[in-house]
Protein backbone atom coordinates (compact mmCIF):
# COMPACT_ATOMS: atom_id res chain seq x y z
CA UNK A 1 120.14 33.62 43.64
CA UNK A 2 122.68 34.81 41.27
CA UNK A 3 125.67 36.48 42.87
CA UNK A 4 126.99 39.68 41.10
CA UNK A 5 130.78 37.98 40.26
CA UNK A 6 128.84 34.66 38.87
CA UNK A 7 126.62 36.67 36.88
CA UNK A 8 129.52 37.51 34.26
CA UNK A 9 130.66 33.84 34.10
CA UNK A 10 127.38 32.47 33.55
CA UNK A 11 126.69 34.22 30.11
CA UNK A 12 129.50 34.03 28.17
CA UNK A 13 128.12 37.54 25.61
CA UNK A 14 128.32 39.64 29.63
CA UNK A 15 131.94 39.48 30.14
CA UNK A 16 132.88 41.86 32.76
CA UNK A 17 134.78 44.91 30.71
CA UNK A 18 138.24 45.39 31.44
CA UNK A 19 139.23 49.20 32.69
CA UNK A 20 142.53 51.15 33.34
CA UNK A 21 142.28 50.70 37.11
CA UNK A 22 141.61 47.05 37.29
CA UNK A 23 145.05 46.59 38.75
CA UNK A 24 146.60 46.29 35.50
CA UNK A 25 148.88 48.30 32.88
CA UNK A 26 147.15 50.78 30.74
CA UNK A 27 147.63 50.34 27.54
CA UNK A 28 147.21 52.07 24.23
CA UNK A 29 144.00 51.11 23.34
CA UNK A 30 142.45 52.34 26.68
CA UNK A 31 144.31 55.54 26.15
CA UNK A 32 142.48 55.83 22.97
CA UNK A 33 139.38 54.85 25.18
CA UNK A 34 139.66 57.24 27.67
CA UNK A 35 141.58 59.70 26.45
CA UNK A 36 143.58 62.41 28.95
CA UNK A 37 141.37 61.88 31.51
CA UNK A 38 141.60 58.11 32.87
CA UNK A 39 140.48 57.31 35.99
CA UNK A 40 142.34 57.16 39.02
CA UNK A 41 144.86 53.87 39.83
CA UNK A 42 145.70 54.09 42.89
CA UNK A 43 148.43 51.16 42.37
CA UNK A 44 149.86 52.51 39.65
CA UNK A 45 153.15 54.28 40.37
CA UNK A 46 152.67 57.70 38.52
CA UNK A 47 149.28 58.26 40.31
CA UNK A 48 148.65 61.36 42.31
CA UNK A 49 146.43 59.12 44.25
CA UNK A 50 149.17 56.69 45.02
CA UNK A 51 151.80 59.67 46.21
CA UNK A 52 149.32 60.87 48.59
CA UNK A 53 147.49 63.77 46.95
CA UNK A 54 143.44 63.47 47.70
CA UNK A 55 141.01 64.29 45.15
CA UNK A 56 140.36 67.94 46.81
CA UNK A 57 143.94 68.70 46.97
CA UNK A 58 144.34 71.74 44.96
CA UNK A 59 147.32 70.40 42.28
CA UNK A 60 145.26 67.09 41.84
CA UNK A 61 143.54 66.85 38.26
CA UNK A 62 140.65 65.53 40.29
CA UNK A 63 139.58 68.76 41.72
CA UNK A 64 136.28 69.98 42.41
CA UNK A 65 135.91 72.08 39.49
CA UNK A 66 137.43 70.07 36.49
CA UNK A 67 134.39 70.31 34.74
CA UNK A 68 134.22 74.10 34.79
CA UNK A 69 135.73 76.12 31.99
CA UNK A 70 136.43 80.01 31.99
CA UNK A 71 134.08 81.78 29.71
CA UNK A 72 135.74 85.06 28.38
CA UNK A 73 132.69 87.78 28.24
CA UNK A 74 132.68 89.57 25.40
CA UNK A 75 133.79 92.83 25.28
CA UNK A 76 132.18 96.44 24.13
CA UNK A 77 133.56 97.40 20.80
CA UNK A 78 134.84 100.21 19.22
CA UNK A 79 134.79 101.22 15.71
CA UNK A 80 136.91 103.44 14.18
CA UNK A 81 136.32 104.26 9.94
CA UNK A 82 139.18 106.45 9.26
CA UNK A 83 137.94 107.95 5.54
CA UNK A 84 140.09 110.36 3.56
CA UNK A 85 137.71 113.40 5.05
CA UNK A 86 136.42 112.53 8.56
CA UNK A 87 137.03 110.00 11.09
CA UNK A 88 133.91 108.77 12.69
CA UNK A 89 133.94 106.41 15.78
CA UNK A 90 131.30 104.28 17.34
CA UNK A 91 131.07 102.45 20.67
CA UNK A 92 128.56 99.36 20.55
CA UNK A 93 127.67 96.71 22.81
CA UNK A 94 128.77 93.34 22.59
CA UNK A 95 126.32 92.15 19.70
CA UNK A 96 126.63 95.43 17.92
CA UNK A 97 124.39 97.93 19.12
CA UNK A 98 125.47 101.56 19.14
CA UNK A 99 125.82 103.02 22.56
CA UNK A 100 127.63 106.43 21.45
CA UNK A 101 129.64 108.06 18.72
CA UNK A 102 131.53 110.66 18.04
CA UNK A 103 133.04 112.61 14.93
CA UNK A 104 135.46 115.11 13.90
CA UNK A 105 132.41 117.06 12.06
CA UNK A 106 130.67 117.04 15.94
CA UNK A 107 133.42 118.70 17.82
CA UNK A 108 133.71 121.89 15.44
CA UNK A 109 136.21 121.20 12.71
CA UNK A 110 134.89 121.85 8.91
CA UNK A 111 135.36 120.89 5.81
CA UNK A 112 139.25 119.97 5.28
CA UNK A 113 140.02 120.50 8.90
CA UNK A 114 137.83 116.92 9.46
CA UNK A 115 140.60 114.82 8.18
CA UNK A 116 143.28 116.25 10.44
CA UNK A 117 144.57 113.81 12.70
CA UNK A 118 144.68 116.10 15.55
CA UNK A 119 140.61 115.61 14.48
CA UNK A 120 140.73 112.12 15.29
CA UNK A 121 142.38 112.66 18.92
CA UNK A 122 139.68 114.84 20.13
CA UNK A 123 136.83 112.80 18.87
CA UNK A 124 138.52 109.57 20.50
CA UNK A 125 139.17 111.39 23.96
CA UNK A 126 135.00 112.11 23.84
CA UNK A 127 134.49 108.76 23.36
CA UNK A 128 136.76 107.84 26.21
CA UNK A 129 135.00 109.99 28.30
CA UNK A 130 132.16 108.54 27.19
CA UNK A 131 133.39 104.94 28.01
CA UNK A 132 134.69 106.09 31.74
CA UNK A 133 130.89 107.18 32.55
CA UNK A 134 129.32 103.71 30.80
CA UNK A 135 131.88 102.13 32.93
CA UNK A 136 134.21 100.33 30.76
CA UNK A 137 137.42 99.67 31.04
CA UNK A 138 138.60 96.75 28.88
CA UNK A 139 137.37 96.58 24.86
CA UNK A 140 137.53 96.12 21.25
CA UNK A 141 139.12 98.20 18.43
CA UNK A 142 138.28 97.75 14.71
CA UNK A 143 139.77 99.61 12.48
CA UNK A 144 138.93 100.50 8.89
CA UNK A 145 140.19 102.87 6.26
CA UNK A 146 142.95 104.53 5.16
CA UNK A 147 142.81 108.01 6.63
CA UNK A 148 145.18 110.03 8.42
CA UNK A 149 143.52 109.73 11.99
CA UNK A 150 143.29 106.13 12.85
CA UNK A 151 146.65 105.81 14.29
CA UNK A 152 145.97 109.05 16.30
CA UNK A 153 142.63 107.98 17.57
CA UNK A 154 143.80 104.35 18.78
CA UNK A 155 147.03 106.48 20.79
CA UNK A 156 144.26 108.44 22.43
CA UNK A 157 141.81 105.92 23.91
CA UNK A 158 145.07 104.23 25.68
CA UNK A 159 146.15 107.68 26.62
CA UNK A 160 142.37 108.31 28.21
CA UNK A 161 143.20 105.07 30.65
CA UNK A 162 141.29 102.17 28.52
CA UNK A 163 142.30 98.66 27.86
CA UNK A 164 142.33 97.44 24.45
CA UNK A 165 142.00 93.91 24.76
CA UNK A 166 141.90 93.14 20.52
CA UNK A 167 142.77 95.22 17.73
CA UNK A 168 141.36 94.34 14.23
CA UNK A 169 141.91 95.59 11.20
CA UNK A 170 139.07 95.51 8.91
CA UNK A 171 140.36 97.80 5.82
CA UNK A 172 139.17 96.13 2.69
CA UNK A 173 142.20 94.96 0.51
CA UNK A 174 141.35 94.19 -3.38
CA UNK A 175 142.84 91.77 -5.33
CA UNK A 176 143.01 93.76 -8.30
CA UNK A 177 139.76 93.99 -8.68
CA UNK A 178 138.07 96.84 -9.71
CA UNK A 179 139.85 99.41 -12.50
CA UNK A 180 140.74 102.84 -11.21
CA UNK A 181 140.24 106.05 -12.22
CA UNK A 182 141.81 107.24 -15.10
CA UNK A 183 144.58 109.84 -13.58
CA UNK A 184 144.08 113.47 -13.04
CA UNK A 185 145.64 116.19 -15.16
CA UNK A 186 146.67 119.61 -13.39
């Protein structure tokens, strides 16, 4: 029978591999090997193992839940379209399904009254109120457009108590694309 130490020195092509913690120095090539995470030495002298710190001890990078990463959820979203007449929001879920919306034509303003920021504000605070009864707290803002009530609009959802966690801007910017139209003569 073929002990397990003669079993390397009997075949020359089954040399035992050489490791980090084989009571020797690391060197670059197992860093490139193994990377950040090496395994524990416990005779080297910058080892956590070798100062006393066990594998469960809370500041050692052996800890029970090294493998687990933080997943951030994603968050309800928010879109405002600011247009030069109306400013129309819409709160969807996380892949983009509308849960509610709200408009400056819905809550009684006409015509050029809709593009009043003051508009804006009152639409926003119905879709905060909205937002409060769904339960949600934190979200997502995009923005888009160039009217007057999309800087009114964001003040009011922070004012209603909600957390915006990102702010995007999604206003389409040309590169001199498109030729515009001819100017107007009063």
């Amino acid at each position: 029978m073929i002990k397990p130490e003669q079993k390397y020195l009997t075949n020359p092509l089954k040399t035992k591999p050489k490791l980090p913690f084989d009571n020797r120095k690391v060197t670059a090539n197992d860093r490139k090997m193994f990377g950040k995470n090496k395994p524990a030495n416990k005779d080297h002298p910058k080892s956590r193992l070798s100062k006393g710190l066990s594998k469960d001890h809370p500041k050692s990078r052996f800890s029970k839940d090294q493998g687990k990463r933080i997943k951030r959820k994603p968050l309800p979203i928010i879109f405002i379209q600011s247009t030069l007449n109306n400013t129309i929001l819409t709160l969807t879920d996380k892949k983009g399904n509308p849960l509610a919306s709200s408009s400056a034509g819905r809550h009684g303003f006409k015509n050029a009254r809709k593009k009043n920021s003051f508009a804006a504000q009152v639409s926003s605070t119905h879709l905060a109120k909205i937002c409060i009864d769904k339960r949600i707290k934190m979200l997502e803002v995009r923005m888009k457009g160039l009217g007057k009530g999309k800087r009114s609009a964001l003040t009011a959802l922070k004012k209603a108590g909600l957390k915006i966690k990102r702010l995007v801007e999604l206003t389409p910017v040309p590169f001199n694309g498109c030729r515009p139209p001819k100017k107007r003569r009063i």
